[in-house]
PDB file of N, CA and C in Angstrom:
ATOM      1  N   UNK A   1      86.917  99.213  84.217  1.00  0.00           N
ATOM      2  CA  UNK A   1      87.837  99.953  85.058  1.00  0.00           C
ATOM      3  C   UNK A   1      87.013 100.722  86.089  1.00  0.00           C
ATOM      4  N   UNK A   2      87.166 100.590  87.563  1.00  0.00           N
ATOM      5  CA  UNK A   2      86.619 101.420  88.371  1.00  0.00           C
ATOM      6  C   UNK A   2      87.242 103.228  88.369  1.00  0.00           C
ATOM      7  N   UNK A   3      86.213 103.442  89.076  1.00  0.00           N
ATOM      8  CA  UNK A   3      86.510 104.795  89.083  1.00  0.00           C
ATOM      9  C   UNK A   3      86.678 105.724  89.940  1.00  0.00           C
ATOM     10  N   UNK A   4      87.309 106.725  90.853  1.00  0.00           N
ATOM     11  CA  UNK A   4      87.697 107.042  91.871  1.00  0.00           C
ATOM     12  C   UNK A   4      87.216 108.678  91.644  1.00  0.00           C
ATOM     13  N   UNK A   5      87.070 109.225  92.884  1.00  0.00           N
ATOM     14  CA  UNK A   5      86.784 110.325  92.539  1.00  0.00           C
ATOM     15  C   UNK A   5      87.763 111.447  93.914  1.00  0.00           C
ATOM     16  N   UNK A   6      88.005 112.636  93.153  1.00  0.00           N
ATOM     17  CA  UNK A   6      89.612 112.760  94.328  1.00  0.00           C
ATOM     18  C   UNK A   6      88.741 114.610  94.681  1.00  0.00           C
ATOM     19  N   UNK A   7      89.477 115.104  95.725  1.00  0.00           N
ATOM     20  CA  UNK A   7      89.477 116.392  95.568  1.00  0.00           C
ATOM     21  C   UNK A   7      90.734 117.472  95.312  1.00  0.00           C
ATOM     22  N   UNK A   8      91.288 118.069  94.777  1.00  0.00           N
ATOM     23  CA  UNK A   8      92.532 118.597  95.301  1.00  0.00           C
ATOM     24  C   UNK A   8      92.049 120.482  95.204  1.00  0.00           C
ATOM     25  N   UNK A   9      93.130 120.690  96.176  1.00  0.00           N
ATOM     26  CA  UNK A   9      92.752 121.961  96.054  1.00  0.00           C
ATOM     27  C   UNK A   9      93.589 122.642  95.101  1.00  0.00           C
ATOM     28  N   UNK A  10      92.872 124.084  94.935  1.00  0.00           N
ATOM     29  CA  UNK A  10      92.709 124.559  93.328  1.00  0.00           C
ATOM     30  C   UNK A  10      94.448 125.014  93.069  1.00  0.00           C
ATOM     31  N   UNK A  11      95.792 124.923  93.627  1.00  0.00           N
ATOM     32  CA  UNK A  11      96.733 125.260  92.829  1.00  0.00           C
ATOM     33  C   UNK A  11      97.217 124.321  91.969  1.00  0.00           C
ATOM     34  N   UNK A  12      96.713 122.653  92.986  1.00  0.00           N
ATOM     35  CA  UNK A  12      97.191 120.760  92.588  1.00  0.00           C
ATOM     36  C   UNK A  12      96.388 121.088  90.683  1.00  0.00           C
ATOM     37  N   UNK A  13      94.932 121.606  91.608  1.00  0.00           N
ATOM     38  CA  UNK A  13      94.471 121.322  90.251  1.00  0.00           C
ATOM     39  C   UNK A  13      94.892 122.086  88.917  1.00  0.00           C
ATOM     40  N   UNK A  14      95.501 123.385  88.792  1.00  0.00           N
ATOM     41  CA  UNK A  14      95.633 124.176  87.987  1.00  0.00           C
ATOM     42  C   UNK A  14      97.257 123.692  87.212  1.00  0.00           C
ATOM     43  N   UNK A  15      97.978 122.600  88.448  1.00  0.00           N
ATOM     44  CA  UNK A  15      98.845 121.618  87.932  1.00  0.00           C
ATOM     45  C   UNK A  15      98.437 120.794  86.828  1.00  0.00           C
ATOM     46  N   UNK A  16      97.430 119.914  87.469  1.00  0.00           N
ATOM     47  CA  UNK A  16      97.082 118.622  86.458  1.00  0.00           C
ATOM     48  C   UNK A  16      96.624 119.704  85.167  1.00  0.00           C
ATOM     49  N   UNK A  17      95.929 120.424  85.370  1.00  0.00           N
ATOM     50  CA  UNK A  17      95.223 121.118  83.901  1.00  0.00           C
ATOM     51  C   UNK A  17      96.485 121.803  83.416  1.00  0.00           C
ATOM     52  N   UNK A  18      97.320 122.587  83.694  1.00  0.00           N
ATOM     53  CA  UNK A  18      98.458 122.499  83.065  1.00  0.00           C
ATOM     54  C   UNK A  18      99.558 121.700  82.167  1.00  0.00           C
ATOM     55  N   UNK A  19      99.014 120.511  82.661  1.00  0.00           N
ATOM     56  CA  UNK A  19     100.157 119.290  82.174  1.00  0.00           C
ATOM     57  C   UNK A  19      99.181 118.450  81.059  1.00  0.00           C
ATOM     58  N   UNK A  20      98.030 118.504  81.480  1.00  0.00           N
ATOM     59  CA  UNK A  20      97.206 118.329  80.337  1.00  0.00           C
ATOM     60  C   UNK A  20      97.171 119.288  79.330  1.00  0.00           C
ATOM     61  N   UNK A  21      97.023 120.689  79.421  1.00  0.00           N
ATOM     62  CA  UNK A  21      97.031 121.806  78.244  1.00  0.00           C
ATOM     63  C   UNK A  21      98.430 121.995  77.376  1.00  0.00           C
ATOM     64  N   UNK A  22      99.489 121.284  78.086  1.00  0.00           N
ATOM     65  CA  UNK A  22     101.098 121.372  77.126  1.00  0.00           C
ATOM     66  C   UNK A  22     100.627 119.850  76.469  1.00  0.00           C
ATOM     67  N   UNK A  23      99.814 119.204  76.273  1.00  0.00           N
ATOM     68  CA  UNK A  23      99.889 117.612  75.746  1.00  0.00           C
ATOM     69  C   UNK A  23     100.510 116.667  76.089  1.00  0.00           C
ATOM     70  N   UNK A  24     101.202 116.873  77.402  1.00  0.00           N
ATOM     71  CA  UNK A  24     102.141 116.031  78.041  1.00  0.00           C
ATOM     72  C   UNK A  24     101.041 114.650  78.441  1.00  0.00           C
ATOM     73  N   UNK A  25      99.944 115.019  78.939  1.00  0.00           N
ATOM     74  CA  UNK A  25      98.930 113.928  79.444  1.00  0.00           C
ATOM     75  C   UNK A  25      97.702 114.084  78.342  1.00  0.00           C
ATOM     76  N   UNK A  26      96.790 113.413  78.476  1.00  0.00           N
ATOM     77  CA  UNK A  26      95.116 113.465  77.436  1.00  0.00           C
ATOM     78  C   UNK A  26      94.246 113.629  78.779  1.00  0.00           C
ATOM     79  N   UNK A  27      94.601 113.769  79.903  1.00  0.00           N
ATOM     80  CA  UNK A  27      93.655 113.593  80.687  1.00  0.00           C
ATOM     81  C   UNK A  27      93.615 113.805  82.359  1.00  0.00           C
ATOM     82  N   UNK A  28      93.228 114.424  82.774  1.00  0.00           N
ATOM     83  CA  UNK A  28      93.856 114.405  84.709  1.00  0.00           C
ATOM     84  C   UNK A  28      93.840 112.473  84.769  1.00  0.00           C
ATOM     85  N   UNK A  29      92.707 111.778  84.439  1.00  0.00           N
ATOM     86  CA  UNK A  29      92.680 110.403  85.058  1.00  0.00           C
ATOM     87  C   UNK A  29      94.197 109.969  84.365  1.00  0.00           C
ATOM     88  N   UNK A  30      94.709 110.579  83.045  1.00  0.00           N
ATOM     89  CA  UNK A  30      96.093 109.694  82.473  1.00  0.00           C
ATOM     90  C   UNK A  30      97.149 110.352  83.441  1.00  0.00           C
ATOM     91  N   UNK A  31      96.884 111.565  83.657  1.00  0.00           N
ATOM     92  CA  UNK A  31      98.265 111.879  84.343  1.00  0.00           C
ATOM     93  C   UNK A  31      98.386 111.295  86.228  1.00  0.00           C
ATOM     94  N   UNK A  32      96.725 111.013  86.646  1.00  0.00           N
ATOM     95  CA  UNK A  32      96.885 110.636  87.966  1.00  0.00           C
ATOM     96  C   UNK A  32      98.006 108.828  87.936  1.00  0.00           C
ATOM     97  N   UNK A  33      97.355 108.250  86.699  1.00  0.00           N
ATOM     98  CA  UNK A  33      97.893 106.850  86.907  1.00  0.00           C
ATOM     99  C   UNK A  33      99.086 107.286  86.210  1.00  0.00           C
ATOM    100  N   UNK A  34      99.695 108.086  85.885  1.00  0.00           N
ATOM    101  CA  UNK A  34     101.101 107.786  85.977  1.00  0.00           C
ATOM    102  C   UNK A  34     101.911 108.064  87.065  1.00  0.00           C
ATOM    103  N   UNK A  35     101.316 108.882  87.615  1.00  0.00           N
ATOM    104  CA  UNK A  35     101.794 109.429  89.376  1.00  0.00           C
ATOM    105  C   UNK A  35     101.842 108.309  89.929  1.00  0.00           C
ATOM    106  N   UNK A  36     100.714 107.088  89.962  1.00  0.00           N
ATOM    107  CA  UNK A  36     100.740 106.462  91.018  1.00  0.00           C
ATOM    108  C   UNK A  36     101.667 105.269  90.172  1.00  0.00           C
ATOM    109  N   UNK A  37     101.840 104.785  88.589  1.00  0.00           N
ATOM    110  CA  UNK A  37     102.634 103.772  88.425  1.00  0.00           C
ATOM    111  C   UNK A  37     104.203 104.476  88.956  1.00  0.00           C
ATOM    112  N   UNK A  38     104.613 105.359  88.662  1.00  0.00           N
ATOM    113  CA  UNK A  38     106.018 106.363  89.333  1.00  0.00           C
ATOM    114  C   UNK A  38     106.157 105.747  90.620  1.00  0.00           C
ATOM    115  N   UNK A  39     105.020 106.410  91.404  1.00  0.00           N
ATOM    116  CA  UNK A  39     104.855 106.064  93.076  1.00  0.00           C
ATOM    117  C   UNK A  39     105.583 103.926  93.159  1.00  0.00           C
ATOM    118  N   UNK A  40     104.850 103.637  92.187  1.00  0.00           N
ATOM    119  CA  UNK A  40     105.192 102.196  92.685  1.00  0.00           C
ATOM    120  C   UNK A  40     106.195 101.808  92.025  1.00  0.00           C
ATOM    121  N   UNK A  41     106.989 101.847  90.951  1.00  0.00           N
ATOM    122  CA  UNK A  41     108.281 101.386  90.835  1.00  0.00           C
ATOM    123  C   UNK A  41     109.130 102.446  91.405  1.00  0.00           C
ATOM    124  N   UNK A  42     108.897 103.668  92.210  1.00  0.00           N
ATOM    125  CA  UNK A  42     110.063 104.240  93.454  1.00  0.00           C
ATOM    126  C   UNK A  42     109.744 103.469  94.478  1.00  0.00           C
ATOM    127  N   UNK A  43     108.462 102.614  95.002  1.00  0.00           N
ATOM    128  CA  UNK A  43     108.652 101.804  95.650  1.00  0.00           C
ATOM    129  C   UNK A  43     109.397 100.397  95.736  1.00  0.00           C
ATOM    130  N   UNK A  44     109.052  99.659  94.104  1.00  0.00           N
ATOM    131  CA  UNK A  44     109.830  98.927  94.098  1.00  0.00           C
ATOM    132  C   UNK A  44     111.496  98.517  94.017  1.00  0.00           C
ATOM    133  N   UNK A  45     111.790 100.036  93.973  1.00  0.00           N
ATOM    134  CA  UNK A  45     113.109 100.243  93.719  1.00  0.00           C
ATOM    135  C   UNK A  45     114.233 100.375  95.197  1.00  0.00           C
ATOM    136  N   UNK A  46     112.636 101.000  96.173  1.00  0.00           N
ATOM    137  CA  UNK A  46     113.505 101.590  97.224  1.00  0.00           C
ATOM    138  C   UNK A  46     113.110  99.899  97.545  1.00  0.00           C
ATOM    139  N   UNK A  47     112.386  98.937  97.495  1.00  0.00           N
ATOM    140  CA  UNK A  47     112.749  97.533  98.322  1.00  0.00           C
ATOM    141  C   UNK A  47     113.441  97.161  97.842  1.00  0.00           C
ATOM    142  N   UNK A  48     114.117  97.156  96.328  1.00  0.00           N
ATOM    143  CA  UNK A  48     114.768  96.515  96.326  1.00  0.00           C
ATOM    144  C   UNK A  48     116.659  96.966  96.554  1.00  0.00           C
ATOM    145  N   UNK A  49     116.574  98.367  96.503  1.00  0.00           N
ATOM    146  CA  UNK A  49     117.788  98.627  97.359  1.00  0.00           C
ATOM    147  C   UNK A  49     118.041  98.164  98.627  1.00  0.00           C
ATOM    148  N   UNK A  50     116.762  98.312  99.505  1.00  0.00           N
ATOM    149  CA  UNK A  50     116.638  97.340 100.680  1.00  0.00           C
ATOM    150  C   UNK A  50     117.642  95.908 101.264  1.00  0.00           C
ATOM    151  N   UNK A  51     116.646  94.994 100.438  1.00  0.00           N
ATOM    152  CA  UNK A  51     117.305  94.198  99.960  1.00  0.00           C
ATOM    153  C   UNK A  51     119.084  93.910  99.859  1.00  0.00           C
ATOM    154  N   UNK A  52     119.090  94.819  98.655  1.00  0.00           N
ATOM    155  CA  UNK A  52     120.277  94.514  98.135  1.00  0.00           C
ATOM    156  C   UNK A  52     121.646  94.801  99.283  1.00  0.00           C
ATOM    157  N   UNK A  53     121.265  95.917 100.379  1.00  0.00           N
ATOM    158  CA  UNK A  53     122.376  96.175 101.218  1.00  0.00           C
ATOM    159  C   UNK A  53     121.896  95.276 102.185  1.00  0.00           C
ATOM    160  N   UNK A  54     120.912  94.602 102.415  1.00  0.00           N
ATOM    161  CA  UNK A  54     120.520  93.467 104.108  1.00  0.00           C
ATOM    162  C   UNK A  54     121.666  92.534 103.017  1.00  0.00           C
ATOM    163  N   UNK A  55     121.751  91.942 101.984  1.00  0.00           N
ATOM    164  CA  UNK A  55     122.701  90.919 101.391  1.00  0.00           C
ATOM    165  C   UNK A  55     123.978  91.381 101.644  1.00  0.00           C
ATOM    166  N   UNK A  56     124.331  92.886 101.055  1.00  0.00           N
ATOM    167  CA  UNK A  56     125.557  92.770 101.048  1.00  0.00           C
ATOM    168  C   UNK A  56     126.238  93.108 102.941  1.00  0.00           C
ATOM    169  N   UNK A  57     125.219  94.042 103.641  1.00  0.00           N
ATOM    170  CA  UNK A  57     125.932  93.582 104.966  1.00  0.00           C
ATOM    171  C   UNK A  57     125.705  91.963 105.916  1.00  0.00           C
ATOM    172  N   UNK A  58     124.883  91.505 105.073  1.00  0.00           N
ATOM    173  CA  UNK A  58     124.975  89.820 105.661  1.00  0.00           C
ATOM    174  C   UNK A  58     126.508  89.357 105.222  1.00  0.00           C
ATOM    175  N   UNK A  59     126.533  89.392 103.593  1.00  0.00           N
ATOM    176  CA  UNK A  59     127.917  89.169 103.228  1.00  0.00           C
ATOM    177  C   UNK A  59     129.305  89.115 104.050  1.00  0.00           C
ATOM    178  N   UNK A  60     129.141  90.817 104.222  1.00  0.00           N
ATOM    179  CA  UNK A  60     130.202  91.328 104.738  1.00  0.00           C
ATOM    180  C   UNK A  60     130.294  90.895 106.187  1.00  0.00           C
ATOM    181  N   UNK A  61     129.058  90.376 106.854  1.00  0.00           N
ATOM    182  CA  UNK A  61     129.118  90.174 108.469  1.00  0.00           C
ATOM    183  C   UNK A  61     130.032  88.702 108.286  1.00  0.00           C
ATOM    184  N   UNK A  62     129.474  87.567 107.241  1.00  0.00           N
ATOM    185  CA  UNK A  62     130.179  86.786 106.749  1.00  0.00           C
ATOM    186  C   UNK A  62     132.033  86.713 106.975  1.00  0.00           C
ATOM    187  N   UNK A  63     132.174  87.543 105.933  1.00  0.00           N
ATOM    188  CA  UNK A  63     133.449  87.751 105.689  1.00  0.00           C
ATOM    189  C   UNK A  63     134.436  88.355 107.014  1.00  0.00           C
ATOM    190  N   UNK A  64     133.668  88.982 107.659  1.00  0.00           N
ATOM    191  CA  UNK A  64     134.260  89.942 109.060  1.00  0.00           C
ATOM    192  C   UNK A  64     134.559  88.492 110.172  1.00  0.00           C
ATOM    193  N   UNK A  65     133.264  87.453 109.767  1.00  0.00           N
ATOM    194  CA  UNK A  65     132.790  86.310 110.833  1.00  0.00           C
ATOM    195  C   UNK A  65     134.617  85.355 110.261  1.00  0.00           C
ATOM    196  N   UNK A  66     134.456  85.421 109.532  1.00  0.00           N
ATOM    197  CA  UNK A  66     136.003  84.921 108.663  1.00  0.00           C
ATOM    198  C   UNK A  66     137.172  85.011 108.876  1.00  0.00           C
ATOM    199  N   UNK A  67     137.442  86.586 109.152  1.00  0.00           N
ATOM    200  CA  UNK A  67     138.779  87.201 109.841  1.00  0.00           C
ATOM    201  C   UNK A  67     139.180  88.498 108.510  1.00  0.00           C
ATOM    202  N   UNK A  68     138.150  88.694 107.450  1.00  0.00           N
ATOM    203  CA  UNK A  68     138.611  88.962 106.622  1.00  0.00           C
ATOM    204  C   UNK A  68     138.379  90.971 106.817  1.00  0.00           C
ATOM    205  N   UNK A  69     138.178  91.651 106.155  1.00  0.00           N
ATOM    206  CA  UNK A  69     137.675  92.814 106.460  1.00  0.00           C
ATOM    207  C   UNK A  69     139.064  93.401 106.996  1.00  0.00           C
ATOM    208  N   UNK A  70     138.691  94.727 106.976  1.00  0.00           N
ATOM    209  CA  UNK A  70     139.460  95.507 108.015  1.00  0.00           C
ATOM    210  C   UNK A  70     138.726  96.600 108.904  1.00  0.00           C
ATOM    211  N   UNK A  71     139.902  96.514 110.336  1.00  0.00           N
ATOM    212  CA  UNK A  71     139.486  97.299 111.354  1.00  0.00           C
ATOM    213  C   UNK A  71     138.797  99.082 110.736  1.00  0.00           C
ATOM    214  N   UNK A  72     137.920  99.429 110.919  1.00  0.00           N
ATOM    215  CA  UNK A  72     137.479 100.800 110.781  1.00  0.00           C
ATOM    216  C   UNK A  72     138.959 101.982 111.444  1.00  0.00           C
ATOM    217  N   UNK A  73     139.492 101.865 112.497  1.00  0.00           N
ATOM    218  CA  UNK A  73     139.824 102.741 112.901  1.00  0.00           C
ATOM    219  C   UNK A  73     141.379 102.384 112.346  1.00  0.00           C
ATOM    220  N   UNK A  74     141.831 101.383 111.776  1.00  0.00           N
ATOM    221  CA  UNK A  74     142.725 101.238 110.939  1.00  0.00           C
ATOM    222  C   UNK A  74     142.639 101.985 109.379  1.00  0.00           C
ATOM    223  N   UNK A  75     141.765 101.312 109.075  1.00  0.00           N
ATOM    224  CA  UNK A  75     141.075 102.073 107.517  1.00  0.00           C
ATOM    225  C   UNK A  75     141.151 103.746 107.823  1.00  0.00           C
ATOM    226  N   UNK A  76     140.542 104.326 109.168  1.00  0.00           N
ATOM    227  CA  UNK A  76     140.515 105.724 108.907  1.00  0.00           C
ATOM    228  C   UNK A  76     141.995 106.369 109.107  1.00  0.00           C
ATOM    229  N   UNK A  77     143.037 105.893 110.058  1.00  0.00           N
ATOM    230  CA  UNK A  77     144.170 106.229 109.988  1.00  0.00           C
ATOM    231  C   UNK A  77     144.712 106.057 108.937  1.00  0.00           C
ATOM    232  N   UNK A  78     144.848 105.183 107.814  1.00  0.00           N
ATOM    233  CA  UNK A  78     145.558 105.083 106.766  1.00  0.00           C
ATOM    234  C   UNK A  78     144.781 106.296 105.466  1.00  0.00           C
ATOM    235  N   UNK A  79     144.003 106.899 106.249  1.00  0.00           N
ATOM    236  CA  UNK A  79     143.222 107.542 105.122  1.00  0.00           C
ATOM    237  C   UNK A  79     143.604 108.982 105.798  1.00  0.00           C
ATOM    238  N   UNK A  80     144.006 109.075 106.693  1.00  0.00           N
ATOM    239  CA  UNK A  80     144.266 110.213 107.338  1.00  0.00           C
ATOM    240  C   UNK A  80     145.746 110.854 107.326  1.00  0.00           C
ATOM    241  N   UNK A  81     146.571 109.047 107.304  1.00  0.00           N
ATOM    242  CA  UNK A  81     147.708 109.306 106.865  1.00  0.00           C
ATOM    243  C   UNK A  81     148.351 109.698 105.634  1.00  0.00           C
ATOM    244  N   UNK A  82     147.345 109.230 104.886  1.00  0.00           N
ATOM    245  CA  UNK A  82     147.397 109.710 102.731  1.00  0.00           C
ATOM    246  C   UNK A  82     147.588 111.311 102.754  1.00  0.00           C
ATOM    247  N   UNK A  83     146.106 111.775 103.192  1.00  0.00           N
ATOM    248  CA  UNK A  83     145.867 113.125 103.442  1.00  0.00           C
ATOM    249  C   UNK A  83     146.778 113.828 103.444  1.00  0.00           C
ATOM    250  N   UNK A  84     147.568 113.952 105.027  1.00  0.00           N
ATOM    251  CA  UNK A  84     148.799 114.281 106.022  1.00  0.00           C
ATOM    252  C   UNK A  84     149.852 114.142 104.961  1.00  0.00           C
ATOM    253  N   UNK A  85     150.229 113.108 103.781  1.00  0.00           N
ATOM    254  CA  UNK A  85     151.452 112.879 103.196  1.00  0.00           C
ATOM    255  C   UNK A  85     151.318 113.881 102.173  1.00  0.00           C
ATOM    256  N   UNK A  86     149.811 114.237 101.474  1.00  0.00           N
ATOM    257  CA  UNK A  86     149.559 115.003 100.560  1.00  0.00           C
ATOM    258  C   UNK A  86     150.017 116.375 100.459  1.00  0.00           C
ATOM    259  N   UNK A  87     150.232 117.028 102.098  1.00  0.00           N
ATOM    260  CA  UNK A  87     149.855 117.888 102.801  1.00  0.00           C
ATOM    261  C   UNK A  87     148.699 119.315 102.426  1.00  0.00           C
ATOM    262  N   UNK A  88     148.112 117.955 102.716  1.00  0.00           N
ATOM    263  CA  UNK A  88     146.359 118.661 103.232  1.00  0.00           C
ATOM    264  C   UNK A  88     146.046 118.521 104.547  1.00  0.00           C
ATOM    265  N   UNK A  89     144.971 119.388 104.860  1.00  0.00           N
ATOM    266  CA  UNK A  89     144.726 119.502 106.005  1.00  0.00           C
ATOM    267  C   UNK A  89     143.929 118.464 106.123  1.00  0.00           C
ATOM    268  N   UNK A  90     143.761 118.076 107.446  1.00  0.00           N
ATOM    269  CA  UNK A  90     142.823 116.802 107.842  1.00  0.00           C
ATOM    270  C   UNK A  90     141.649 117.048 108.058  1.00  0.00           C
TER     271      UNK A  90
END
């Protein structure tokens, strides 16, 4: 395993030695690699939310390309009109 060598200044550090002294970590090097495995499945998570909405507005461009969908400014009047029937303010 290579080995890296970091600086942080002294409040970062009085962190890591903190989180090591409750037994949460054995080590600043155990608690750095869990920071960075964290760091990378919030990365892999934020691509794959990514992802997942480029599909679903391809979908939906699909479905709009179709005739299907509805107008926005239809959708917000009927939502405005609910409101108004409730009598709430808009």
């Amino acid at each position: 395993m290579a080995s890296m060598n970091i600086s942080l200044p002294d409040p970062l550090r009085a962190q890591v030695q903190a989180r090591i002294d409750s037994g949460q970590y054995a080590s600043a090097s155990d608690y750095v690699r869990d920071l960075i495995r964290r760091d990378q499945h919030a990365i892999e998570d934020e691509a794959r939310w990514l992802r997942d909405l480029d599909a679903s507005i391809a979908d939906s461009l699909v479905e709009m390309r179709a005739g299907g969908g509805v107008d926005l400014d239809t959708a917000c009047d009927a939502v405005l009109a609910d409101v108004a029937a409730d009598g709430r303010p808009a």
